[in-house]
C-alpha atoms as a PDB file:
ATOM      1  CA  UNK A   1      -1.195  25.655 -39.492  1.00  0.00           C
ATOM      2  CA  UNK A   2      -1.926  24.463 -35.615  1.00  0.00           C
ATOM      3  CA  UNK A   3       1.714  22.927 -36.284  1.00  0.00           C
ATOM      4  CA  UNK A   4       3.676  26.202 -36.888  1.00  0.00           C
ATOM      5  CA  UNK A   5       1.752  28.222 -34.220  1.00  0.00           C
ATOM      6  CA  UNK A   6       2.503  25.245 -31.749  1.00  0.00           C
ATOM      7  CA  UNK A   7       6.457  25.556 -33.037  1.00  0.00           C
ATOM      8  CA  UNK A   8       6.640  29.353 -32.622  1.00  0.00           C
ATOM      9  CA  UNK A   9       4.895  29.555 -29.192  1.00  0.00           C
ATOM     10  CA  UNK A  10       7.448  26.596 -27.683  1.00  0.00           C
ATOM     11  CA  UNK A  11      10.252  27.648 -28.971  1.00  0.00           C
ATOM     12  CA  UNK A  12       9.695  31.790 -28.177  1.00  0.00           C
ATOM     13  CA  UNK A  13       7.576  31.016 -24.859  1.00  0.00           C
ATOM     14  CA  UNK A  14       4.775  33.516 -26.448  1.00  0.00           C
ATOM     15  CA  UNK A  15       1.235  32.785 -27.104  1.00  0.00           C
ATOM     16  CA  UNK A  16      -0.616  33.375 -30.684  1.00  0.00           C
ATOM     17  CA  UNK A  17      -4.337  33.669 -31.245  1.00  0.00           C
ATOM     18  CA  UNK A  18      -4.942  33.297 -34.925  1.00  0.00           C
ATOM     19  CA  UNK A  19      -8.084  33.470 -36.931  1.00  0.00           C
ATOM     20  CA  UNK A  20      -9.070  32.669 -40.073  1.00  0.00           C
ATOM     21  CA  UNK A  21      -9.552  35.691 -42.786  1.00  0.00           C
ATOM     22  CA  UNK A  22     -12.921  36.892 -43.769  1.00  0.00           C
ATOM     23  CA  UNK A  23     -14.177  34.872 -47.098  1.00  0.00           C
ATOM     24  CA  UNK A  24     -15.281  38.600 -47.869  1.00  0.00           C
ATOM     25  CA  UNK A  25     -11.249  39.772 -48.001  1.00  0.00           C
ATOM     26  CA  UNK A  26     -10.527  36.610 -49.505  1.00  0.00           C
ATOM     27  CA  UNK A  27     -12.555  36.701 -53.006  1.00  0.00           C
ATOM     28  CA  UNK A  28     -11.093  40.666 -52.809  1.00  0.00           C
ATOM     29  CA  UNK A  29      -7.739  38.708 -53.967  1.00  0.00           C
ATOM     30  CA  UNK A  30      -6.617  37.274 -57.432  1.00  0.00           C
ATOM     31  CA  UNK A  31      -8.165  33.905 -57.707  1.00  0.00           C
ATOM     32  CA  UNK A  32      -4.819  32.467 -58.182  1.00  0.00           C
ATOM     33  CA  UNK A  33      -3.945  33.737 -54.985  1.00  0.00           C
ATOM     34  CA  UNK A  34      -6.706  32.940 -53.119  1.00  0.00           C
ATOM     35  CA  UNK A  35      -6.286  29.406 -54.508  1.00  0.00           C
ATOM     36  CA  UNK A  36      -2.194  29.327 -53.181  1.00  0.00           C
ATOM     37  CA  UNK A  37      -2.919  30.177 -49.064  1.00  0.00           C
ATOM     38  CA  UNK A  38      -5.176  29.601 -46.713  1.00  0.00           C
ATOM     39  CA  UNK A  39      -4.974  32.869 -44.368  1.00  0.00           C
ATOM     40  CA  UNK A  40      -4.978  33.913 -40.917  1.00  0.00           C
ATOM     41  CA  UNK A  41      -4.569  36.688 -39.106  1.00  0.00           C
ATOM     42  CA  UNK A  42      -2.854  36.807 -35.789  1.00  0.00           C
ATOM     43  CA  UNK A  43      -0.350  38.683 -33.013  1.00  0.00           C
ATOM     44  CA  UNK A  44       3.011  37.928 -32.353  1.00  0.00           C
ATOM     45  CA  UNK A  45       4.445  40.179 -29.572  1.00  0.00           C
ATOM     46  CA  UNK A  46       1.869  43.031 -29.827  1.00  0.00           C
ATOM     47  CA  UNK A  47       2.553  43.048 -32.934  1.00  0.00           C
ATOM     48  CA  UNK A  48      -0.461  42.692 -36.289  1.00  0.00           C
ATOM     49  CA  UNK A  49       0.199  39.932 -38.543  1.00  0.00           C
ATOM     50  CA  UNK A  50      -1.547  38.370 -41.287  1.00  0.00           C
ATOM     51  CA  UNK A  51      -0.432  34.095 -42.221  1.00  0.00           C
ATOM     52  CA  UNK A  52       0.294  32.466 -45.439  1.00  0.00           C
ATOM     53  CA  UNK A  53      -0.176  29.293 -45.131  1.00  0.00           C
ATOM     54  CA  UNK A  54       0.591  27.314 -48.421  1.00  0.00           C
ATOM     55  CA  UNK A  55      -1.288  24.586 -49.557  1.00  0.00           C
ATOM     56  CA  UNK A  56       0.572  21.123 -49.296  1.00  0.00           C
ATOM     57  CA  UNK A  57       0.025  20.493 -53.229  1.00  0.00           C
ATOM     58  CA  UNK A  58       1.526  23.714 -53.829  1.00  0.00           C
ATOM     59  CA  UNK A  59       5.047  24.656 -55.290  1.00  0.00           C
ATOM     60  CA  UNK A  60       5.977  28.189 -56.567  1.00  0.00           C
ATOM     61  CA  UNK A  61       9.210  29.430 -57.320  1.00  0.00           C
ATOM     62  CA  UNK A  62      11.241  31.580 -54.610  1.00  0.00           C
ATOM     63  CA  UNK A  63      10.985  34.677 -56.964  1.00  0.00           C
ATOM     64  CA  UNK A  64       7.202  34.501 -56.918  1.00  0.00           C
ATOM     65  CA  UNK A  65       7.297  35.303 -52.973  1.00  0.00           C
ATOM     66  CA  UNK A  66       8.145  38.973 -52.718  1.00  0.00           C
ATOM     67  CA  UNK A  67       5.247  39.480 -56.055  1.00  0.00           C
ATOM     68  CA  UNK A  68       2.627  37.848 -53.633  1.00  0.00           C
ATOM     69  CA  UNK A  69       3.784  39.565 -50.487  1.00  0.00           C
ATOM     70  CA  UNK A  70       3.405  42.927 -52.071  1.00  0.00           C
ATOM     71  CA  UNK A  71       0.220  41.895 -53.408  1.00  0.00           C
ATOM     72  CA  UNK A  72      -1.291  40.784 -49.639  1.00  0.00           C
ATOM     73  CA  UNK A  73       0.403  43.604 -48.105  1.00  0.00           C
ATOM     74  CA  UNK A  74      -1.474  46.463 -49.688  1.00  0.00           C
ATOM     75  CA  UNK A  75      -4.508  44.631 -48.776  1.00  0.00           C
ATOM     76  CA  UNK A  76      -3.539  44.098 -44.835  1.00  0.00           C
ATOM     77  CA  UNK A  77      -0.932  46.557 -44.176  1.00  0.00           C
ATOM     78  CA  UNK A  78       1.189  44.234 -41.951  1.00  0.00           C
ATOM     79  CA  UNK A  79       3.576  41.914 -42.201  1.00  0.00           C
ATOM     80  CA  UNK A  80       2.894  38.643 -44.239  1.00  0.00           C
ATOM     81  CA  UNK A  81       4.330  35.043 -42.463  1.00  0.00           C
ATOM     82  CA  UNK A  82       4.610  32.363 -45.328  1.00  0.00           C
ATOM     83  CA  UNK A  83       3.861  29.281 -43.813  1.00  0.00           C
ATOM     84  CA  UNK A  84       5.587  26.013 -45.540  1.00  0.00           C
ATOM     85  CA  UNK A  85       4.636  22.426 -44.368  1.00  0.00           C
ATOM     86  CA  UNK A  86       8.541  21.540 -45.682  1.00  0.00           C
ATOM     87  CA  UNK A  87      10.755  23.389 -48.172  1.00  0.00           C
ATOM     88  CA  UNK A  88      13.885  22.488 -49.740  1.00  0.00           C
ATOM     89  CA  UNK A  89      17.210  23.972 -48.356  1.00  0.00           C
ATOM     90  CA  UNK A  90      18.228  25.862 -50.811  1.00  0.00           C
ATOM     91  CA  UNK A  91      14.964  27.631 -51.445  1.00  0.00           C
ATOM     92  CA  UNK A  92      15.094  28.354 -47.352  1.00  0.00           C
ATOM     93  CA  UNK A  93      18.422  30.164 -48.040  1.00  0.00           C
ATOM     94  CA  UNK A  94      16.753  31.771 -51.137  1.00  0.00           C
ATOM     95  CA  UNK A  95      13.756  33.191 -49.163  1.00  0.00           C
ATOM     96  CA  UNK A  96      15.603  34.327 -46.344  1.00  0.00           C
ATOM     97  CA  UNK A  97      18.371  36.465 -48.735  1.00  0.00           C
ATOM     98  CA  UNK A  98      15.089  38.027 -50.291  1.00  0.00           C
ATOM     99  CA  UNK A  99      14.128  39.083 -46.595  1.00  0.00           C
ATOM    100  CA  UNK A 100      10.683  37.111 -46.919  1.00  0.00           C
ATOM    101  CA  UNK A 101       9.057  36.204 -43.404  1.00  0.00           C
ATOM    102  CA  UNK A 102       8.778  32.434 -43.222  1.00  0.00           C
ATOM    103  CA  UNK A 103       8.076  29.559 -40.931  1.00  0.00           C
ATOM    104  CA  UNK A 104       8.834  25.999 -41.443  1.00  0.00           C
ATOM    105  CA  UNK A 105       7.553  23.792 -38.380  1.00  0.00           C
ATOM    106  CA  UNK A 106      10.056  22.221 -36.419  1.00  0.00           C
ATOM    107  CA  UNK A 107      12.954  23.925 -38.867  1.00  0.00           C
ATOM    108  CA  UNK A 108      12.902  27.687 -38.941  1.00  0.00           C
ATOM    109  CA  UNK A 109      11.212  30.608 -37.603  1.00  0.00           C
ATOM    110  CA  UNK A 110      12.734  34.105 -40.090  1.00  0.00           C
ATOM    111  CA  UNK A 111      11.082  36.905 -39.243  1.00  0.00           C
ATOM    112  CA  UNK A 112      13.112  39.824 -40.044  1.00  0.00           C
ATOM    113  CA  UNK A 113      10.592  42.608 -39.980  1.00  0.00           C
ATOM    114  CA  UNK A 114       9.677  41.119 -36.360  1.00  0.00           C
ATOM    115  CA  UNK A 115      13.383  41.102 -35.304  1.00  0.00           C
ATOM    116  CA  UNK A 116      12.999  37.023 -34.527  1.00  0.00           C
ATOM    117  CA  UNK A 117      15.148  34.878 -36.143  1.00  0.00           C
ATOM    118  CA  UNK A 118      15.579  31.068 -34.815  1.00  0.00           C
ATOM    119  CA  UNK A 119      17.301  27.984 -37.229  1.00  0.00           C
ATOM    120  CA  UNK A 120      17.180  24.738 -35.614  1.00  0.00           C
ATOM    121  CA  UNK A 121      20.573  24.143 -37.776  1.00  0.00           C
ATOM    122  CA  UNK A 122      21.946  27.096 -35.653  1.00  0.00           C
ATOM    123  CA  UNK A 123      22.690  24.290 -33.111  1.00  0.00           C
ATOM    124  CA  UNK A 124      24.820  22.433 -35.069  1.00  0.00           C
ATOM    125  CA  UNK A 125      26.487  24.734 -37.618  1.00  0.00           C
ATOM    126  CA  UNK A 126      29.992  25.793 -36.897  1.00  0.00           C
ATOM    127  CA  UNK A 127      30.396  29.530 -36.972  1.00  0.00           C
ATOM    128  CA  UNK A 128      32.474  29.245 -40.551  1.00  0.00           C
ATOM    129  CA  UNK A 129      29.142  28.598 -42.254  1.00  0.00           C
ATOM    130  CA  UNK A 130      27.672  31.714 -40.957  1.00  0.00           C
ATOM    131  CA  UNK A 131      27.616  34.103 -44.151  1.00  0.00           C
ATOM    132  CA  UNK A 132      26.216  37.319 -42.127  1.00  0.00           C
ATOM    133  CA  UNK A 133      24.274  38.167 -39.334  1.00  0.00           C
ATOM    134  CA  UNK A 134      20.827  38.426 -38.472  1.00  0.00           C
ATOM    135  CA  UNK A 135      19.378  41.664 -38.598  1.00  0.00           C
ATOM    136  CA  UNK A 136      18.700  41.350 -34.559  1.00  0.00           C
ATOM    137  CA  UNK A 137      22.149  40.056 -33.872  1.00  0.00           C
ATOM    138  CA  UNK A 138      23.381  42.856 -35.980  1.00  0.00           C
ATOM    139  CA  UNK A 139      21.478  45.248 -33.844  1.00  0.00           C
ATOM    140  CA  UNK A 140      22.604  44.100 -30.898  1.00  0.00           C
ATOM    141  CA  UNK A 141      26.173  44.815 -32.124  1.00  0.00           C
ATOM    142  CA  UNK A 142      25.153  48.450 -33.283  1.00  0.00           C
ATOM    143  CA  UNK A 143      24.140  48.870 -29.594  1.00  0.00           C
ATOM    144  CA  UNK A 144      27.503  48.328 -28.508  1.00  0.00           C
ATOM    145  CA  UNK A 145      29.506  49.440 -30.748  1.00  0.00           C
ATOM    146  CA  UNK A 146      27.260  53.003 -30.540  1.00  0.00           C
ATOM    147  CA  UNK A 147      27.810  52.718 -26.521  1.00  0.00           C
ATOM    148  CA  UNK A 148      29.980  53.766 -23.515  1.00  0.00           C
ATOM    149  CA  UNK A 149      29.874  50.010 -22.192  1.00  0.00           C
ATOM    150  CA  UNK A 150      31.636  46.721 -22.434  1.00  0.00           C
ATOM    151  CA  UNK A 151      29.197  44.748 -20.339  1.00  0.00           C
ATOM    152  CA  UNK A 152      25.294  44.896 -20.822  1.00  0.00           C
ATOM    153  CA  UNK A 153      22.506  42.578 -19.072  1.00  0.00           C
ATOM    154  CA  UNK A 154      20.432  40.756 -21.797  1.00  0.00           C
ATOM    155  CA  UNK A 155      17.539  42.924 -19.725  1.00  0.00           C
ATOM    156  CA  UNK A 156      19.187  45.925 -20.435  1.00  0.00           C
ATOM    157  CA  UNK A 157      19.462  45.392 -24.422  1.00  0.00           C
ATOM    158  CA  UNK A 158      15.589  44.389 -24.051  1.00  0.00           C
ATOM    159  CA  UNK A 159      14.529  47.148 -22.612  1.00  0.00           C
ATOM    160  CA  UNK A 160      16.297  49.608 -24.651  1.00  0.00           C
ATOM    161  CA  UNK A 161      15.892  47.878 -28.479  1.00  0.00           C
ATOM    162  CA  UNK A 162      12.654  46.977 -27.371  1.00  0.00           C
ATOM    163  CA  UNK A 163      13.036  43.273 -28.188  1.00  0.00           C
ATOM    164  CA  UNK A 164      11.339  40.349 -26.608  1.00  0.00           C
ATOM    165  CA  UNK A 165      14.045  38.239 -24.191  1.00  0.00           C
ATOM    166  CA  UNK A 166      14.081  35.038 -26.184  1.00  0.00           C
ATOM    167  CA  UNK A 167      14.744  37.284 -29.573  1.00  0.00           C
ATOM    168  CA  UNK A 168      17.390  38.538 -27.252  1.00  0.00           C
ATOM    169  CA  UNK A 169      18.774  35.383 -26.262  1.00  0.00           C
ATOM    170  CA  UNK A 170      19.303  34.121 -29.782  1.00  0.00           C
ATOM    171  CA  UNK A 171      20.918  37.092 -31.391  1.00  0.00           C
ATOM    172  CA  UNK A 172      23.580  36.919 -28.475  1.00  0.00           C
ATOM    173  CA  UNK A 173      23.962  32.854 -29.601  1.00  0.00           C
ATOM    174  CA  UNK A 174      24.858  33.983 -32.619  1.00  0.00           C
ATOM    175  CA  UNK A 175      27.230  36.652 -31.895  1.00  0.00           C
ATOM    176  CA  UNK A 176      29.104  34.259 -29.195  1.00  0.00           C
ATOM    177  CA  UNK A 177      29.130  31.738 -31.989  1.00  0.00           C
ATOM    178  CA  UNK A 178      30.989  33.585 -34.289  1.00  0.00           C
ATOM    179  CA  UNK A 179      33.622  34.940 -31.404  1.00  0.00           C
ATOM    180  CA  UNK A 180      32.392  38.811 -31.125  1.00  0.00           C
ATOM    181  CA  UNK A 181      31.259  38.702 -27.382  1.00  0.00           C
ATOM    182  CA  UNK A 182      31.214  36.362 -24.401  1.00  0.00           C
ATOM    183  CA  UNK A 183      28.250  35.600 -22.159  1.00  0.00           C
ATOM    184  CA  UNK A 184      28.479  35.739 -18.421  1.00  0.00           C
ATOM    185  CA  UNK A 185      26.271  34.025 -15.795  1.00  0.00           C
ATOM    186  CA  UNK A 186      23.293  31.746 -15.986  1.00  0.00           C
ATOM    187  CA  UNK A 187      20.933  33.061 -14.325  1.00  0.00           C
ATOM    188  CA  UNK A 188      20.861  36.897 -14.779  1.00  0.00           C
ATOM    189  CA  UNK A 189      22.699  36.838 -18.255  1.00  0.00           C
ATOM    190  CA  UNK A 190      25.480  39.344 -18.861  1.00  0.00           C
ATOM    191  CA  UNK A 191      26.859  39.944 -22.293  1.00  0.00           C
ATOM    192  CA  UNK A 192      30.772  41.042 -22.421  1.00  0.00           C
ATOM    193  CA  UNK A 193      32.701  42.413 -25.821  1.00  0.00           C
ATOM    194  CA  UNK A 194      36.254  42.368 -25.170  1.00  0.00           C
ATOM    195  CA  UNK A 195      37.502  43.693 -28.418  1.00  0.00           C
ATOM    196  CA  UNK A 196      37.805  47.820 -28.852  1.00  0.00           C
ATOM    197  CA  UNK A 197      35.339  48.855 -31.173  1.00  0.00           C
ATOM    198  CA  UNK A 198      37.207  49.676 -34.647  1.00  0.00           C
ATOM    199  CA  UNK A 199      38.780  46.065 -33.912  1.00  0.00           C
ATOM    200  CA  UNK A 200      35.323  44.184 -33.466  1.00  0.00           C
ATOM    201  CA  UNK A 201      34.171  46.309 -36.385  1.00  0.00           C
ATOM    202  CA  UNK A 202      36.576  45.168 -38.688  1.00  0.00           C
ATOM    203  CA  UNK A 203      36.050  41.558 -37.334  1.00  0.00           C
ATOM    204  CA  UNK A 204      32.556  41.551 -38.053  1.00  0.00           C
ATOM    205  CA  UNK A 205      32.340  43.684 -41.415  1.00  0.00           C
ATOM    206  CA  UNK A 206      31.831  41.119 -43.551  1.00  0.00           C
ATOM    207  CA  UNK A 207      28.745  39.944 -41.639  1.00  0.00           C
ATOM    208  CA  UNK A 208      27.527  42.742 -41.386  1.00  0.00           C
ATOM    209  CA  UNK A 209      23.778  43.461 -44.152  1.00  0.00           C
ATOM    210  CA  UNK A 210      22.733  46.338 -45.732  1.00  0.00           C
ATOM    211  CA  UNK A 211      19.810  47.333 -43.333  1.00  0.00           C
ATOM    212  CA  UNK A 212      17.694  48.511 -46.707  1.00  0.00           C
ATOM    213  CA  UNK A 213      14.719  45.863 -46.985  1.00  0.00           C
ATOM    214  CA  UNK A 214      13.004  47.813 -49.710  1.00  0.00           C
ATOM    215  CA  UNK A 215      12.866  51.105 -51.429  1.00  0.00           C
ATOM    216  CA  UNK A 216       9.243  53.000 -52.392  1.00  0.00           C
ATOM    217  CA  UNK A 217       8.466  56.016 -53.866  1.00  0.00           C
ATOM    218  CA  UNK A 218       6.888  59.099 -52.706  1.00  0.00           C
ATOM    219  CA  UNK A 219       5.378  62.823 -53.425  1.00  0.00           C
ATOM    220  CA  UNK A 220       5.632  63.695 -48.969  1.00  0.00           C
ATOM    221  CA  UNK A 221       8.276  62.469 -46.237  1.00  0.00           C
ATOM    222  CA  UNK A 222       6.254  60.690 -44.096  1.00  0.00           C
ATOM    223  CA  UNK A 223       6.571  61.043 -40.159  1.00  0.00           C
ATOM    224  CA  UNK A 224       9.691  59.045 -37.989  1.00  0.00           C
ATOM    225  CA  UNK A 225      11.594  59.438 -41.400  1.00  0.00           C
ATOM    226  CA  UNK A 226      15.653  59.536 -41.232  1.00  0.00           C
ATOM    227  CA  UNK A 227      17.974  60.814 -43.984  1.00  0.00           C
ATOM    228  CA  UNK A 228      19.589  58.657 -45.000  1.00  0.00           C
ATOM    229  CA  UNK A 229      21.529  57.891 -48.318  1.00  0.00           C
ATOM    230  CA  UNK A 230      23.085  60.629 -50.481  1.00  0.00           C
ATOM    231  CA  UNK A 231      21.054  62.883 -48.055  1.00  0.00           C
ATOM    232  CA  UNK A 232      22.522  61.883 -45.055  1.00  0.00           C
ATOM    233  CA  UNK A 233      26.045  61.532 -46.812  1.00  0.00           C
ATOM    234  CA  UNK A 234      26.124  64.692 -47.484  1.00  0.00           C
ATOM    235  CA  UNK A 235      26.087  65.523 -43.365  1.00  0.00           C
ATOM    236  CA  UNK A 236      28.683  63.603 -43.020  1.00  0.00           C
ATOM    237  CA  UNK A 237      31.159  64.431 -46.073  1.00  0.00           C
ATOM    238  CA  UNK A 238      31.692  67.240 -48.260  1.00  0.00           C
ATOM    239  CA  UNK A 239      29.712  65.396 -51.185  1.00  0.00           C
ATOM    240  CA  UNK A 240      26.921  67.058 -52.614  1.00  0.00           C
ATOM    241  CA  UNK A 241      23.620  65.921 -52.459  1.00  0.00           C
ATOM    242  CA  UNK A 242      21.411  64.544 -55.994  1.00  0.00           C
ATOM    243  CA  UNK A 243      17.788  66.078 -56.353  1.00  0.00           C
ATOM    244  CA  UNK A 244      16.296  63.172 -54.464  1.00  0.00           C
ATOM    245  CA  UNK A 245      15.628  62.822 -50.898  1.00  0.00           C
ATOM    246  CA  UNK A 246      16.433  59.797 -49.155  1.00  0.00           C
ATOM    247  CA  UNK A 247      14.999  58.793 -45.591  1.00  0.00           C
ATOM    248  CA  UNK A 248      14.637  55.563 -44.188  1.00  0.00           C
ATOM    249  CA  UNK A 249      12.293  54.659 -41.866  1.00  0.00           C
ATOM    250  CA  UNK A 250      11.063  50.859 -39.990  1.00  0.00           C
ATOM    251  CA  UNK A 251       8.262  48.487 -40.692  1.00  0.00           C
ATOM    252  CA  UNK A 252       5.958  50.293 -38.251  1.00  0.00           C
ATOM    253  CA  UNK A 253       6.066  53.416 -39.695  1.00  0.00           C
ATOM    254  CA  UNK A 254       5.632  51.770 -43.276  1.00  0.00           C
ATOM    255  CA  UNK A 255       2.132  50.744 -41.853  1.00  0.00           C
ATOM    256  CA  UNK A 256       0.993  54.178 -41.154  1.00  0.00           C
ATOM    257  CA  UNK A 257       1.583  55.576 -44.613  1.00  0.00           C
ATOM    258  CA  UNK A 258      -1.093  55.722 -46.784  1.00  0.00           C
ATOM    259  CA  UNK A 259      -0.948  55.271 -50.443  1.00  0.00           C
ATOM    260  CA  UNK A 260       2.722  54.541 -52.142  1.00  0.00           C
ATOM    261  CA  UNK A 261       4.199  53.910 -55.335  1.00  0.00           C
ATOM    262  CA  UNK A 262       6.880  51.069 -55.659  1.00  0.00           C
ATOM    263  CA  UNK A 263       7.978  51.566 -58.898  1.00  0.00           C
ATOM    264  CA  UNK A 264       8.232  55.588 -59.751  1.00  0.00           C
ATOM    265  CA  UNK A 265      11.961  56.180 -58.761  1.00  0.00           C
ATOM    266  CA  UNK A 266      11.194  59.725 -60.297  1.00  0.00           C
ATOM    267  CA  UNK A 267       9.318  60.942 -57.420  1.00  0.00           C
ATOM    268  CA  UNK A 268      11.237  63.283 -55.405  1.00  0.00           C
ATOM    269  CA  UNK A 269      11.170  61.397 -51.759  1.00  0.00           C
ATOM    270  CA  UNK A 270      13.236  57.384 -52.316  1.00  0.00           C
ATOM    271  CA  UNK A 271      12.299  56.165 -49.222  1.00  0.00           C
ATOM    272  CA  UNK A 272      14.363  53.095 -47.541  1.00  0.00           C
ATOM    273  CA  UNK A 273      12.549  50.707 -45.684  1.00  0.00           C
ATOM    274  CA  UNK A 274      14.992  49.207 -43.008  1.00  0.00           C
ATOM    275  CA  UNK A 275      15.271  45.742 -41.306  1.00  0.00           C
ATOM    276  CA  UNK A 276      16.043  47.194 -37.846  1.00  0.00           C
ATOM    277  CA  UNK A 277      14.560  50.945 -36.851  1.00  0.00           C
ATOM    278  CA  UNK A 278      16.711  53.742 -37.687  1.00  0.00           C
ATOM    279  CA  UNK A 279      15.512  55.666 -35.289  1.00  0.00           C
ATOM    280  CA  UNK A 280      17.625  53.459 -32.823  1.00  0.00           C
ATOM    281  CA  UNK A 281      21.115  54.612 -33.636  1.00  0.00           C
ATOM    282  CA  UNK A 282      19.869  58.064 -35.843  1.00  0.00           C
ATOM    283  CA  UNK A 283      21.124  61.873 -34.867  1.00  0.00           C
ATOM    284  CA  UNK A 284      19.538  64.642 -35.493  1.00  0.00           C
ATOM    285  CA  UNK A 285      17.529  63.307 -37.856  1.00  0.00           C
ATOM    286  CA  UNK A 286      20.280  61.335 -39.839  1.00  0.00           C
ATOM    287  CA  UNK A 287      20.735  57.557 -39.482  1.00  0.00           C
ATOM    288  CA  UNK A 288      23.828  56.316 -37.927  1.00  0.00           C
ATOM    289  CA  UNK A 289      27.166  56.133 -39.835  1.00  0.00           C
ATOM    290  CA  UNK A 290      27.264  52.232 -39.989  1.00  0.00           C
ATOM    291  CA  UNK A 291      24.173  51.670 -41.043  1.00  0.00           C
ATOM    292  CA  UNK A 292      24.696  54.285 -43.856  1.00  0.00           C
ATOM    293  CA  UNK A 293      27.986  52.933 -45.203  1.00  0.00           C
ATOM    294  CA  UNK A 294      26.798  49.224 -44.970  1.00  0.00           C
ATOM    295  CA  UNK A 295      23.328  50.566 -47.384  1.00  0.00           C
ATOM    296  CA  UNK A 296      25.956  52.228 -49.755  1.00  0.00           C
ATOM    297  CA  UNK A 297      29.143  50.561 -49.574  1.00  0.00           C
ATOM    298  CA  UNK A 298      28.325  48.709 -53.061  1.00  0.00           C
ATOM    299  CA  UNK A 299      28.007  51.905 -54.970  1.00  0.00           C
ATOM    300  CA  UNK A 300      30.167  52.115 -58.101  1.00  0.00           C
ATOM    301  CA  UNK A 301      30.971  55.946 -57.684  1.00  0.00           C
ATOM    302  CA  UNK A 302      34.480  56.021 -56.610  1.00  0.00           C
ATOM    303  CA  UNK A 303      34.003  59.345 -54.920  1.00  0.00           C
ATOM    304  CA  UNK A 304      30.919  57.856 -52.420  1.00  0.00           C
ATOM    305  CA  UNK A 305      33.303  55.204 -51.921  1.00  0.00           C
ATOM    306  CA  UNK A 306      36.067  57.093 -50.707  1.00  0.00           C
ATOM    307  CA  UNK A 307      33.839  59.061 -48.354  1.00  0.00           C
ATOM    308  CA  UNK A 308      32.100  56.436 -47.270  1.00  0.00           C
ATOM    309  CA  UNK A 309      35.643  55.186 -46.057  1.00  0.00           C
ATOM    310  CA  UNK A 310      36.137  58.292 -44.580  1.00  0.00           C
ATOM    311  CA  UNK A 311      33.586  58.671 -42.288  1.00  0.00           C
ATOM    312  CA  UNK A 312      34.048  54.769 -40.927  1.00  0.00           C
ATOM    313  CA  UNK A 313      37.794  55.543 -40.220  1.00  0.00           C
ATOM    314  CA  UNK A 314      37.209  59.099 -37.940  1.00  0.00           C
ATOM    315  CA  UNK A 315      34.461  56.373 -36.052  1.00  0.00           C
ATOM    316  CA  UNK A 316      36.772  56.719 -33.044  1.00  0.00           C
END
């Protein structure tokens, strides 16, 4: 465990006071839980987190990740870091398109809810073998494509997504690695997208994620909730609207609900859990159009199709 926090506080320049959980909490848990991690809690930019660290002897399937993150969340209420001493390759790429929170010393540092995403292979990959953005990269590109500017200081898009600078740094990496902006200066970084916006849109489409990392269930909307959905399709289209409501709202707000279900999609609220905030890029109390169309753009209703098309084309 002193391994990963070492890795995470060189490589994102932050520090991280950890401390082991109280045995009390522990024997709370399923023995066969309590028997997989040893856990810690800890901070990572102001931010409440509780580690998983595995046990070297033990191996569990990639499916088995989200069951035992649910399990620890509803416990803590924050999000869970795995911790792996080494994992194979193809189980990193498996965790990561689940949307699990994981560190691997010296290798990886994915933590999506935390908007910090760093691959050593990032170095070294050429941009053909990057199958989509990271949800901080692809927030970054929201930001422009939503604003009035070519040219932003990296300061600038901290300030105003609220990101820490080195999270900054590497989502612009990314995007300059796969051609959608340019970098300018050394010392005060610049960032410059030379493409107009339906043009850099239609570059990046295919990279582009469904912002949805979850849906739950619920009797109430809570607070710092979005339509979103067939609710916030319908504000945007002439398409009617089902009996549900559907919001979205971030991690943070996810913490301050109380008691959930995850499994009764007959409740009347369906309530998204997003990747990025969608209170970012929302109006009026509807998320923005992207977001929407990229969270229901594999729908298998021809008419949500077409006016999800719609509403992309009159973007500009």
């Amino acid at each position: 465990m002193e391994q990963a926090i070492k890795y995470v506080q060189e490589e994102l320049g932050i520090k991280i006071d950890i401390s082991p959980v109280d045995n009390k909490l522990i024997h709370g848990l399923p023995v066969y839980l309590a028997n997989l991690y040893s856990l810690y809690t800890g901070r990572i930019n102001e931010c409440s987190v509780l580690f998983a660290h595995f046990l070297p002897e033990t191996i569990i399937a990639p499916s088995n990740y989200s069951k035992h993150e649910k399990i620890l969340k509803q416990v803590w209420q924050m999000p869970i870091i795995f911790v792996l001493d080494q994992v194979q390759s193809y189980n990193r790429r498996r965790l990561s398109s689940l949307g699990i929170n994981l560190i691997v010393p010296g290798v990886l540092i994915y933590l999506p809810e935390l908007f910090i995403v760093l691959s050593k292979d990032n170095k070294h990959n050429n941009s053909t073998t990057v199958k989509s953005l990271s949800p901080t990269a692809q927030t970054v590109l929201l930001y422009y494509l939503y604003g009035k500017e070519n040219d932003f200081s990296y300061a600038q898009i901290q300030n105003t997504l609220k990101m820490p600078y080195q999270t900054v740094c590497r989502a612009m990496e990314m995007l300059v690695r796969l051609n959608l902006c340019q970098t300018i200066g050394s010392r005060n970084k610049c960032v410059h997208f030379e493409s107009n916006k339906r043009e850099l849109l239609n570059q990046a489409l295919s990279l582009l994620k469904s912002p949805v990392n979850k849906v739950i269930y619920t009797e109430k909307v809570p607070g710092n909730a979005y339509k979103t959905g067939l609710s916030a399709l319908t504000e945007y289209s002439m398409i009617n609207p089902d009996e549900y409501e559907h919001v979205a709202i971030s991690n943070e707000t996810l913490k301050e609900m109380g008691a959930f279900s995850q499994e009764d999609k007959y409740l009347p609220i369906h309530i998204e859990v997003w990747n990025y905030n969608p209170a970012l890029f929302a109006n009026d109390g509807v998320v923005d159009k992207i977001s929407l169309y990229l969270s229901m753009k594999n729908r298998q209703d021809e008419r949500i199709k077409y006016e999800l098309n719609q509403m992309i084309q009159q973007l500009w």
